[in-house]
Protein backbone atom coordinates (compact mmCIF):
# COMPACT_ATOMS: atom_id res chain seq x y z
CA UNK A 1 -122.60 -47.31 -67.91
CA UNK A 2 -121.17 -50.41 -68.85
CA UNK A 3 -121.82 -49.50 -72.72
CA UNK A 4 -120.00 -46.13 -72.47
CA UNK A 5 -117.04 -47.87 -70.73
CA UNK A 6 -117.09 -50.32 -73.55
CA UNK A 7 -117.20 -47.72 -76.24
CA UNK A 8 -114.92 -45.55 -74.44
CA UNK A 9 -112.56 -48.10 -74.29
CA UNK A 10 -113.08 -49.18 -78.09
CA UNK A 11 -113.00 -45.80 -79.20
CA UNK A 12 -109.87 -44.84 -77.24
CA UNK A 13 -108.18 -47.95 -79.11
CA UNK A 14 -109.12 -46.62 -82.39
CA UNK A 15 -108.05 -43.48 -82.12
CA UNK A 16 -104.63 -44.76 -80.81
CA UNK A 17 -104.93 -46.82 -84.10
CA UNK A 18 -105.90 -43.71 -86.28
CA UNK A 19 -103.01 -41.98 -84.55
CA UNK A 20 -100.48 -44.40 -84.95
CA UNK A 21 -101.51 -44.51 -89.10
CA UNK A 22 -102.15 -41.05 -89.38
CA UNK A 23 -98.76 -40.22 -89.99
CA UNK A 24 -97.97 -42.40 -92.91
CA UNK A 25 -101.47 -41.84 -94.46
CA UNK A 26 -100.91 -38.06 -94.02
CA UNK A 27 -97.29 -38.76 -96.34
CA UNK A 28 -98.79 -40.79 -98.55
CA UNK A 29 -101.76 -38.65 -99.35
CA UNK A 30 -99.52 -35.56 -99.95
CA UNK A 31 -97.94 -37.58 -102.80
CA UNK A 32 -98.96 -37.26 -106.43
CA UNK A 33 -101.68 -40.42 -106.90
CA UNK A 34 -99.61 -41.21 -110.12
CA UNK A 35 -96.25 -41.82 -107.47
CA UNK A 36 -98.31 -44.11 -105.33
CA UNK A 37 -97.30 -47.51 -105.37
CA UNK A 38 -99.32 -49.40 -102.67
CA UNK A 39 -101.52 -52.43 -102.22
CA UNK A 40 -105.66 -52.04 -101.81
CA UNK A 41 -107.24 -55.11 -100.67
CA UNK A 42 -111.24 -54.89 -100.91
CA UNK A 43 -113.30 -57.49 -99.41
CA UNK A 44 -116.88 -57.71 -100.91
CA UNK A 45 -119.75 -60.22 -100.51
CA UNK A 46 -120.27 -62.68 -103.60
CA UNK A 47 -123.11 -61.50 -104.62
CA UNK A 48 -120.90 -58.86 -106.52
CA UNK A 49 -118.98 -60.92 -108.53
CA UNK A 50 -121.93 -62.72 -109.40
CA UNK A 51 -124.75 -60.55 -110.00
CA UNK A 52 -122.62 -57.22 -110.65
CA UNK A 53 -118.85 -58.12 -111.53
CA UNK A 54 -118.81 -54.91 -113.88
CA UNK A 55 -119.48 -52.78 -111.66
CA UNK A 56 -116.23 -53.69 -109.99
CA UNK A 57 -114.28 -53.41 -112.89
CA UNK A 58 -115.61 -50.39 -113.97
CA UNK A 59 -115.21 -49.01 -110.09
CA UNK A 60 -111.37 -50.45 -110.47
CA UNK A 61 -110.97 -48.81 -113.98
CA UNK A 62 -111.99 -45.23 -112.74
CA UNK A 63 -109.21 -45.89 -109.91
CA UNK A 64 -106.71 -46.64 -111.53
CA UNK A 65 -107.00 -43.91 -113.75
CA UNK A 66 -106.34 -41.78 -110.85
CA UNK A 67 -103.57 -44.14 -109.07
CA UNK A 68 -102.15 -46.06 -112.48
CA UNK A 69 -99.88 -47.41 -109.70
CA UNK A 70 -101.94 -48.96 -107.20
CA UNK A 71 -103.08 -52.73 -107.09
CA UNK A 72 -106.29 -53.24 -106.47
CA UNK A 73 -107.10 -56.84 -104.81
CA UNK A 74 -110.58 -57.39 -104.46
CA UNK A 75 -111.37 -60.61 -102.77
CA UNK A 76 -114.60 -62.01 -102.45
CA UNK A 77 -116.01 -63.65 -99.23
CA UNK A 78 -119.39 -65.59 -98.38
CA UNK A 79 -121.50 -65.17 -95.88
CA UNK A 80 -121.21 -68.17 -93.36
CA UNK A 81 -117.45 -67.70 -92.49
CA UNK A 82 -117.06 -63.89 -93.89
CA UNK A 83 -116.72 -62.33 -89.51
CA UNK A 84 -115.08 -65.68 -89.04
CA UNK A 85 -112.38 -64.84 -91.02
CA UNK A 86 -112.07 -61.28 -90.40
CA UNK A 87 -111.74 -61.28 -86.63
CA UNK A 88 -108.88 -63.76 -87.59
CA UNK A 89 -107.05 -61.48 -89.71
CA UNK A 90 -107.56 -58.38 -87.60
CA UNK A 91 -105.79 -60.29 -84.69
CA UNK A 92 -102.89 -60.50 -87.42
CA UNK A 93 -100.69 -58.27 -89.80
CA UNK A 94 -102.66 -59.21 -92.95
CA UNK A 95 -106.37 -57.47 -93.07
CA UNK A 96 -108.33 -56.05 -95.81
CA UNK A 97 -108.22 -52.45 -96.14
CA UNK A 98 -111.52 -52.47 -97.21
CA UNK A 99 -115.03 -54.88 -95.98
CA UNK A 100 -118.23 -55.09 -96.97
CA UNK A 101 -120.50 -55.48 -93.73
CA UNK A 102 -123.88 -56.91 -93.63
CA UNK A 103 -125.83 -54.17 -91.34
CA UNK A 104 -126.22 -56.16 -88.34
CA UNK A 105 -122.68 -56.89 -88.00
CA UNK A 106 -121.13 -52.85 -87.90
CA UNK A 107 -121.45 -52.18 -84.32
CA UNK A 108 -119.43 -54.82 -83.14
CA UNK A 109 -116.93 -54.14 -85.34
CA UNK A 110 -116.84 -49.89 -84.47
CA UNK A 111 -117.27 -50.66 -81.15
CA UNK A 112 -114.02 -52.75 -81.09
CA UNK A 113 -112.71 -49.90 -82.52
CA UNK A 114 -111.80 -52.18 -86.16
CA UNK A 115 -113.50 -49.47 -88.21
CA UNK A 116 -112.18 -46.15 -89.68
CA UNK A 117 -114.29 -42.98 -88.74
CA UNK A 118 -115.51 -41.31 -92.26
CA UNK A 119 -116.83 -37.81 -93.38
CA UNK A 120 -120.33 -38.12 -94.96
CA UNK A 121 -119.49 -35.03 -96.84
CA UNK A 122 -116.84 -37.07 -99.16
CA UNK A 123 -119.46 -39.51 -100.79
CA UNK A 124 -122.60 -38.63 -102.80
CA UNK A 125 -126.28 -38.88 -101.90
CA UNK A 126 -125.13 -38.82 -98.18
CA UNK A 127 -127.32 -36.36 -97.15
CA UNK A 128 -130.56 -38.71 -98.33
CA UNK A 129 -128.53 -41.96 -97.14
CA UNK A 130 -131.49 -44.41 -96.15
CA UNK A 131 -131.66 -44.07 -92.31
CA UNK A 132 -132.34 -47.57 -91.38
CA UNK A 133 -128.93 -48.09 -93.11
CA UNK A 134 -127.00 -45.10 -92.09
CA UNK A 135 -128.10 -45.86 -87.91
CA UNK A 136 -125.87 -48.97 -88.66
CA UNK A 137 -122.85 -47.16 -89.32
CA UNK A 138 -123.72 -44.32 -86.30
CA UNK A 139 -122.02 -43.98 -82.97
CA UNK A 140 -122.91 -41.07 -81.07
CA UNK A 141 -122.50 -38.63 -83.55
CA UNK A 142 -119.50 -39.95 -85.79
CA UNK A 143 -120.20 -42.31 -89.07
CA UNK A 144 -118.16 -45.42 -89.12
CA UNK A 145 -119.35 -47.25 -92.54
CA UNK A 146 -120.98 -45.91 -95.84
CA UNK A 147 -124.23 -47.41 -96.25
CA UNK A 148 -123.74 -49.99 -99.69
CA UNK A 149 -127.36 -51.32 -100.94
CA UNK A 150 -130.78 -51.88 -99.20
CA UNK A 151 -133.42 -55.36 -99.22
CA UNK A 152 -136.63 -55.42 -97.64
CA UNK A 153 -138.70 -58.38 -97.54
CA UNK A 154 -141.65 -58.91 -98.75
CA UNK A 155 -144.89 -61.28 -100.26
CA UNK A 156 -143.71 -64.09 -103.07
CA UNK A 157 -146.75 -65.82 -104.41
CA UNK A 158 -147.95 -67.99 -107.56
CA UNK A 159 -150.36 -65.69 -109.58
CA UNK A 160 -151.84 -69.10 -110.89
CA UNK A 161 -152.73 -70.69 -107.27
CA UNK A 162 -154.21 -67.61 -105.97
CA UNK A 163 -156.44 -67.32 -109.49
CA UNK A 164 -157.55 -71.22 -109.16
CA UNK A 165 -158.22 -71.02 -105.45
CA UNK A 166 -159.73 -67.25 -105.06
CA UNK A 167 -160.68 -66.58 -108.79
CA UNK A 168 -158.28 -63.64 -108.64
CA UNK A 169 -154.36 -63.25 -109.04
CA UNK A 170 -154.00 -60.40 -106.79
CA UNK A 171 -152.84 -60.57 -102.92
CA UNK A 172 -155.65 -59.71 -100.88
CA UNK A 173 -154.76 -56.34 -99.11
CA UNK A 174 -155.17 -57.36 -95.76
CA UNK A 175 -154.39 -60.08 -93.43
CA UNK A 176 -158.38 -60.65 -92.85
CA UNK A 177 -158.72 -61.12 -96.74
CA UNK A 178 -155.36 -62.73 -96.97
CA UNK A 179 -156.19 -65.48 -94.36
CA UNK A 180 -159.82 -65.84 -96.33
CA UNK A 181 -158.26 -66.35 -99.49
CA UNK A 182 -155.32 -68.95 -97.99
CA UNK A 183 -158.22 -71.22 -96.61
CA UNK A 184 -159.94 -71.17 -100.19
CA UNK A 185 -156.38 -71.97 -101.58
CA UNK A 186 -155.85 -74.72 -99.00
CA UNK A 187 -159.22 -76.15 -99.98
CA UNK A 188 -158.12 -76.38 -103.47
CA UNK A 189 -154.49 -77.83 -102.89
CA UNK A 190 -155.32 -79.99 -100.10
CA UNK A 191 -154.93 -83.18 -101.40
CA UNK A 192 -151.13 -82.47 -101.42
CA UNK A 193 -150.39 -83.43 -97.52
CA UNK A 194 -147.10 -81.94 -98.60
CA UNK A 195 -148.65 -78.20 -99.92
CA UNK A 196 -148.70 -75.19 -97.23
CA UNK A 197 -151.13 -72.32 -98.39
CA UNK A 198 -148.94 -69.70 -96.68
CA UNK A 199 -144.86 -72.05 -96.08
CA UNK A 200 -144.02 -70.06 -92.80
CA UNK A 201 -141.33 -71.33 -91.49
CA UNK A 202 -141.51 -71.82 -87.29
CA UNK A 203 -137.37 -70.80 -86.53
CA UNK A 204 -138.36 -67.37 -89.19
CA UNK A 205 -137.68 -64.86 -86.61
CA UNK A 206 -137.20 -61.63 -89.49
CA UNK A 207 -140.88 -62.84 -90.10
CA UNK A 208 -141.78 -63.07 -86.37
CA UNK A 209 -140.11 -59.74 -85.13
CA UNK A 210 -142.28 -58.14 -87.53
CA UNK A 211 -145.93 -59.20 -86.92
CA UNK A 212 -144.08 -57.82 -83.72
CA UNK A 213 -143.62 -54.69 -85.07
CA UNK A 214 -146.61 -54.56 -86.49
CA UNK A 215 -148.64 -54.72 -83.09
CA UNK A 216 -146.03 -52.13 -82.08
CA UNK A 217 -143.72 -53.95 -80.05
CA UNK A 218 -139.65 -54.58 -80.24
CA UNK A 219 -137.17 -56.92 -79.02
CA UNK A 220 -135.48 -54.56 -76.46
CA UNK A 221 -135.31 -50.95 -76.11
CA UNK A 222 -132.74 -48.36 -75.09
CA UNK A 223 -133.52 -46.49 -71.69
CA UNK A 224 -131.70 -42.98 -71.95
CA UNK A 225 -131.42 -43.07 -67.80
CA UNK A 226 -129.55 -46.05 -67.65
CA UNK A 227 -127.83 -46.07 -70.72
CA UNK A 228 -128.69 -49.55 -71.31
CA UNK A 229 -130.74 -51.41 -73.67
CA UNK A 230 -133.42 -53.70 -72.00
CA UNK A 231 -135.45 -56.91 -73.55
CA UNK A 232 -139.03 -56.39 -74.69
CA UNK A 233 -140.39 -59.64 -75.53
CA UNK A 234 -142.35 -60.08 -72.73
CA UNK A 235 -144.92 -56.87 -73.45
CA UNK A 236 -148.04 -57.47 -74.62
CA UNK A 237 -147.67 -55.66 -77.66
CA UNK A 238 -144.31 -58.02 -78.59
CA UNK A 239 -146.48 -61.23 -76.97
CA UNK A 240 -149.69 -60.26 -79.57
CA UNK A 241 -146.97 -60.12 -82.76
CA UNK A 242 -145.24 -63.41 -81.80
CA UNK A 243 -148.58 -64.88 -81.00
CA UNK A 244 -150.24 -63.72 -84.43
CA UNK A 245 -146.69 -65.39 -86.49
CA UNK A 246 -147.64 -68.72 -84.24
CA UNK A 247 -150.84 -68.78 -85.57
CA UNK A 248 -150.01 -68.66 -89.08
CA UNK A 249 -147.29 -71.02 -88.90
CA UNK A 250 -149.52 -73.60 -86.90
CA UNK A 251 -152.47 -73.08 -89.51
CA UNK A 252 -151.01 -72.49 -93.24
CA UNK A 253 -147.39 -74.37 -92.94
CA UNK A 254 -148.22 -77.88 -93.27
CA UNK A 255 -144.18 -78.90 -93.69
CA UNK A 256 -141.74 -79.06 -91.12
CA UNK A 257 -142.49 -75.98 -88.65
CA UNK A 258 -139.21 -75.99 -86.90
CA UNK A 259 -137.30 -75.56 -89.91
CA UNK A 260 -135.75 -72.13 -90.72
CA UNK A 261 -136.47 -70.29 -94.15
CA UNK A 262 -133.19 -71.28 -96.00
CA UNK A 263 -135.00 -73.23 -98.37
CA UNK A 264 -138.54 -71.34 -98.98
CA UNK A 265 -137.95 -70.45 -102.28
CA UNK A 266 -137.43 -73.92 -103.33
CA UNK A 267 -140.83 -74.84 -101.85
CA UNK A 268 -142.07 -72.46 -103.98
CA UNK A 269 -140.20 -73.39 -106.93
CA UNK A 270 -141.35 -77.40 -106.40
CA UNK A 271 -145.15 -76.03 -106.39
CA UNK A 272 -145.39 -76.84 -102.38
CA UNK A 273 -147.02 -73.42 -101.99
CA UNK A 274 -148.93 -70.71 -103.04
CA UNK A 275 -147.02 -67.63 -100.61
CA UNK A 276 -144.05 -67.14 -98.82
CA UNK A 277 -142.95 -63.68 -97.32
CA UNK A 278 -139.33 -63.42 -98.67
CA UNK A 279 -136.41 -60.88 -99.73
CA UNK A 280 -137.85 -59.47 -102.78
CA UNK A 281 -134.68 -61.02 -104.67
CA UNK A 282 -136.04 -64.14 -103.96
CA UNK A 283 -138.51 -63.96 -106.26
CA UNK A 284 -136.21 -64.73 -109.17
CA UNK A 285 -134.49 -67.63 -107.22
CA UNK A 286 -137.85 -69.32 -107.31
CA UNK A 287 -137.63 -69.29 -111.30
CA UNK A 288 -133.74 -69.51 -112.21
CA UNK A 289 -132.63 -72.91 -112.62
CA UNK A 290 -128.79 -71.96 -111.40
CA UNK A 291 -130.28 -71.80 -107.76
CA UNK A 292 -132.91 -74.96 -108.24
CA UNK A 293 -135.36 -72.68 -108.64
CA UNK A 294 -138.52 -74.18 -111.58
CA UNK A 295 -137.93 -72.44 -115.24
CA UNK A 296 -141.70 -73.07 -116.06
CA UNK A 297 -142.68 -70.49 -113.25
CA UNK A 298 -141.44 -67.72 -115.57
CA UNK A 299 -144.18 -64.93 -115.47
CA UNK A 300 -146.22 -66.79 -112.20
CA UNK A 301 -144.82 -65.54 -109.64
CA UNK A 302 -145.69 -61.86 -108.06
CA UNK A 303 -144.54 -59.57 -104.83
CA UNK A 304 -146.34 -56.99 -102.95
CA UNK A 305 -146.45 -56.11 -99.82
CA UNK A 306 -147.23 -58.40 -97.07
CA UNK A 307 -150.64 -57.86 -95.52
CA UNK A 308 -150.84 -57.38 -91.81
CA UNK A 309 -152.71 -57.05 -88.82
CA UNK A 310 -154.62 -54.25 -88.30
CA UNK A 311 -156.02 -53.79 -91.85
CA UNK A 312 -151.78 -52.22 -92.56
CA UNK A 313 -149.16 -53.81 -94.49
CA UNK A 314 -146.79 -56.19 -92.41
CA UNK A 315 -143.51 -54.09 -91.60
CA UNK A 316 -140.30 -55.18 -92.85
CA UNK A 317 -136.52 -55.59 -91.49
CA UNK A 318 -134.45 -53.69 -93.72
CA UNK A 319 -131.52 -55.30 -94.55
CA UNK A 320 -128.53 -54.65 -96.26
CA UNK A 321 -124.79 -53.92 -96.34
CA UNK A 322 -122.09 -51.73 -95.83
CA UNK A 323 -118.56 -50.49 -96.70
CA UNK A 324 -116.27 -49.90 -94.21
CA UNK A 325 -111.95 -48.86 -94.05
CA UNK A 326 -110.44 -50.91 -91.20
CA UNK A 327 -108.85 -48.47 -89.16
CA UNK A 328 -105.39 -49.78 -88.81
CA UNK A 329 -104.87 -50.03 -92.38
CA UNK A 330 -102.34 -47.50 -93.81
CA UNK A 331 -104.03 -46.82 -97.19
CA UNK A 332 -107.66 -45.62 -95.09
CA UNK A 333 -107.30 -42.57 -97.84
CA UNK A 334 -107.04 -44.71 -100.81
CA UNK A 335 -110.01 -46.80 -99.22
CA UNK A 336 -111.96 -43.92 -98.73
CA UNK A 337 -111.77 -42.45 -102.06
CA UNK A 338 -112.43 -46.45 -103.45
CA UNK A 339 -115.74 -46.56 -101.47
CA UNK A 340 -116.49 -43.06 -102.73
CA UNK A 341 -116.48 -44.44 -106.64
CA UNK A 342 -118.51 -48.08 -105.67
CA UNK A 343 -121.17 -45.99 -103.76
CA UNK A 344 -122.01 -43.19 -106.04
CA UNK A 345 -124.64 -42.00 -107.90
CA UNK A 346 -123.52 -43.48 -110.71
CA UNK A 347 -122.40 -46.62 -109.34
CA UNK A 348 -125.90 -47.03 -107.37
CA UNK A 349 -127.81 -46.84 -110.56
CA UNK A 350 -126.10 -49.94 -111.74
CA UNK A 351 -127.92 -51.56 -108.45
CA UNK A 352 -131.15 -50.21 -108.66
CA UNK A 353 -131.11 -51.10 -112.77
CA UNK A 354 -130.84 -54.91 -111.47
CA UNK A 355 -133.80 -54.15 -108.87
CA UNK A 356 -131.36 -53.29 -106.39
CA UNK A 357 -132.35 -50.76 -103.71
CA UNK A 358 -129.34 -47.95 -103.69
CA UNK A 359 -128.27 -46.27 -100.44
CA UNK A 360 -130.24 -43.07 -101.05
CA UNK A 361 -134.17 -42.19 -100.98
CA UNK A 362 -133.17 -39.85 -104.08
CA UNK A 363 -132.68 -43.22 -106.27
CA UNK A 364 -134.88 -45.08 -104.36
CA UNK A 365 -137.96 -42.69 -105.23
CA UNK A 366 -138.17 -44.31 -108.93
CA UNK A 367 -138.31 -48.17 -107.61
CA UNK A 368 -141.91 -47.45 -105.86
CA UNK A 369 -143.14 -46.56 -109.73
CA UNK A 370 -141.13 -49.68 -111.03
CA UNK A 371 -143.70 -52.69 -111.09
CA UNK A 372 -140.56 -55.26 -110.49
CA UNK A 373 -139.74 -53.07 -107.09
CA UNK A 374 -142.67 -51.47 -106.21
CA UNK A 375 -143.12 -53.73 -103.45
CA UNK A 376 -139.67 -53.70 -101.65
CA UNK A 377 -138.86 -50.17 -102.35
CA UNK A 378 -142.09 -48.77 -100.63
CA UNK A 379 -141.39 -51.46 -97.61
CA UNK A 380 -138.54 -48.99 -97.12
CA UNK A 381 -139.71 -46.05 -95.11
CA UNK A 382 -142.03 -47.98 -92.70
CA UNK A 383 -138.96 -50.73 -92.34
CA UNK A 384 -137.83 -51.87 -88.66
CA UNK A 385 -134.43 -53.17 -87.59
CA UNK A 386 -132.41 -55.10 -84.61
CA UNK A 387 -131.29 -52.89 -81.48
CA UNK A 388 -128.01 -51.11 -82.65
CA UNK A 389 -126.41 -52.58 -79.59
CA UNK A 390 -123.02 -54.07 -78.51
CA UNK A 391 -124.52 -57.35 -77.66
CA UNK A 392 -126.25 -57.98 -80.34
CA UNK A 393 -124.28 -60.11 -82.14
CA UNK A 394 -124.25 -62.30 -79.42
CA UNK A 395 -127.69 -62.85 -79.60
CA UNK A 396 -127.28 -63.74 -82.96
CA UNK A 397 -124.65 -66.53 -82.73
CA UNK A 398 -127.00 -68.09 -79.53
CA UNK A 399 -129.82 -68.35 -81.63
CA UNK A 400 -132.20 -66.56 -79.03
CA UNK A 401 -134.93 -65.81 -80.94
CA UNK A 402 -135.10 -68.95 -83.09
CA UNK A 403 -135.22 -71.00 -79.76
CA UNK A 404 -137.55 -68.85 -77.97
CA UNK A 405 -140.00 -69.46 -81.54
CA UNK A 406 -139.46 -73.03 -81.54
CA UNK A 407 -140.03 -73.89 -77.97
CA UNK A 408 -143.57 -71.89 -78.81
CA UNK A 409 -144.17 -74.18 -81.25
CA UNK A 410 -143.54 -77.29 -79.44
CA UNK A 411 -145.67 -76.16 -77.10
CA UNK A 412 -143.93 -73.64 -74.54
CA UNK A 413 -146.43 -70.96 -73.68
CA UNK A 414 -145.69 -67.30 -74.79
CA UNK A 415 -145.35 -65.81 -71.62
CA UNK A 416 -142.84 -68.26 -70.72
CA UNK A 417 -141.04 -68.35 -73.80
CA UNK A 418 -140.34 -64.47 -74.05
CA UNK A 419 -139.86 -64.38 -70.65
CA UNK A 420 -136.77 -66.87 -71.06
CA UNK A 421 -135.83 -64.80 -74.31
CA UNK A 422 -135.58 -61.50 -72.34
CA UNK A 423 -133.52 -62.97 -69.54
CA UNK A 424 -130.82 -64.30 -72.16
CA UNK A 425 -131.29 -60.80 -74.20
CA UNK A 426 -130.65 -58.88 -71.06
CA UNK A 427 -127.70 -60.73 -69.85
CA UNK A 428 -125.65 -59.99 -73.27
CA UNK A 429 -127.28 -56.92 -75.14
CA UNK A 430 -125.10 -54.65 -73.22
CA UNK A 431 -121.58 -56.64 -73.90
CA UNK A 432 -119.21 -56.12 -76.24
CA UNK A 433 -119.89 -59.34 -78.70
């Protein structure tokens, strides 16, 4: 119940928000685009201006021939202060018009009622929008956010330790080959205190929830009666995942378990292991020298999917980001029809020609052929993500999962680690973050 009051209340608030804009966006739009004289302000992630800045421009060209008039201000943000900064301004008078959202961080943000409601119909390739992205812009029935890109993660390895330890460069298939070949590898590199066969980080809870996954459990689930979403740790499909991800880290990482992975592709790049289970993007970070990665890698390093248990590949959380209009901004129209030109067809094939999953299965269909995205794009359809839940956030910021992980590694038993988990998970899932 509490949930429905909470979006009820959120809701309610945006509307009166829509309301009280409606009127001057209903004006404005009614003028001719060439009389228009406002100011859009576009917040986007880095990662555009550095690995697609002409895109933008090229998005910002076709607008203004449309609206010769109107400035566009795009501003870009990072990711460790990006929310930070925007609850800030939203408490204020000056907010973007426009933000890019990574897809765990929507809900809070249409639940608070920040976010303009959209029509699917105005934006191409909407009716193949990848689910696991689209959910994240859902609320019962009404689309808050226009899905942007998709990642997936998935296995990073050096062709030339897997060939010297196994006599092949392919990734075994499954984990029961994988785990063969890792010992043989181990064997090899062993002298090297410092060299993990598999670097598995202990705090990697993406990597942990989905061995989870893969034994078919989840970190909380929605009960329709209630209308609440309730921790799952504590099953014994969710215990046999995290137990399995224990395992690996205890036998194959032979660096600092209670470290996070922030820095795996540099252990890669340094030659401190043979496999890490990373965004596919990551791959290249291993070899480019701009982000420390080792030059002399170049042509070494290979993805594919990550073997799991079972004999099936390892399920992956989809990642990704979003667009969204902030719903108190009087130019939603001209932010709408701006999202429109960065997310279509046209502009999506710019992402998926830098290995770039698009928004759409329609474009994504071509990346399972493509050798550099096989792996990630077919990690897709069989891809898991966090509860779509008001609390969630929360969780996030407390760090519940990485603590539960690395009190299991210090010792804590399972049981009593994701029994702790669920009791924090339960007491702020259902709360507005």
């Amino acid at each position: 119940m509490k949930r429905k009051l909470i979006a009820a209340i959120g809701v309610a608030g945006m509307m009166i928000s829509i309301a009280a804009c409606g009127s001057d966006d209903d004006k404005a739009s009614s003028q001719d685009p060439k009389d228009r004289k406002e100011t859009l302000t576009v917040w986007l992630m880095s990662d555009a201006q550095s690995t697609w800045p002409e895109l933008v421009a090229d998005v910002n060209k076709q607008f203004a021939a449309k609206y010769p008039n109107v400035k566009v201000n795009v501003q870009y943000q990072t990711w460790a202060d990006k929310t930070k900064k925007l609850d800030a301004s939203l408490a204020g008078d000056k907010f973007p018009d426009v933000v890019e959202l990574g897809n765990t961080e929507t809900m809070t943000y249409i639940l608070n009622g920040a976010l303009g409601e959209i029509d699917p119909k105005k934006y191409e390739n909407s009716d193949t929008w990848i689910k696991g992205l689209k959910d994240t812009c859902s609320f019962e029935g009404k689309q808050y956010c226009v899905p942007y890109y998709a990642g997936a993660r998935v296995a990073i390895y050096n062709k030339d330790m897997f060939k010297a330890g196994t006599g092949s460069d392919a990734l075994p298939a499954t984990q029961d080959e994988l785990t063969a070949a890792l010992d043989k590898i181990g064997a090899k590199y062993g002298k090297d205190k410092a060299f993990s066969p598999l670097y598995l980080p202990g705090r990697y809870w993406y990597a942990a929830m989905s061995y989870v996954a893969a034994e078919g459990g989840q970190i909380a689930k929605y009960d329709e009666g209630s209308k609440e979403w309730k921790a799952t740790l504590s099953t014994p499909e969710a215990q046999k995942g995290i137990q399995d991800f224990v395992d690996l880290v205890n036998k194959y990482n032979h660096g600092d378990k209670t470290k996070d992975e922030a820095d795996h592709a540099n252990v890669m790049a340094n030659e401190k292991t043979a496999l890490l289970y990373g965004n596919g993007w990551e791959s290249g970070s291993v070899v480019d020298p701009a982000a420390n990665g080792n030059p002399k890698l170049k042509d070494k390093i290979g993805t594919a999917g990550m073997p799991g248990p079972n004999g099936k590949a390892l399920p992956s959380f989809i990642g990704g980001s979003d667009l969204a209009t902030i719903s108190k901004s009087k130019v939603q129209d001209l932010g709408e029809e701006w999202i429109s030109l960065f997310t279509s067809e046209k502009s999506e094939e710019v992402l998926a020609s830098k290995n770039i999953l698009p928004n759409n299965t329609k474009q994504l269909e071509p990346l399972k052929a493509k050798p550099e995205t096989a792996a990630i794009a077919n990690a897709v359809p069989d891809a898991w993500f966090t509860p779509i839940a008001p609390g969630w956030t929360a969780i996030e910021k407390k760090e519940t999962l990485e603590i539960m992980l690395l009190d299991i590694i210090k010792g804590k038993s399972v049981a009593d680690a994701t029994k702790a988990a669920d009791a924090e998970i339960d007491s702020l899932i259902n709360n507005e973050s």
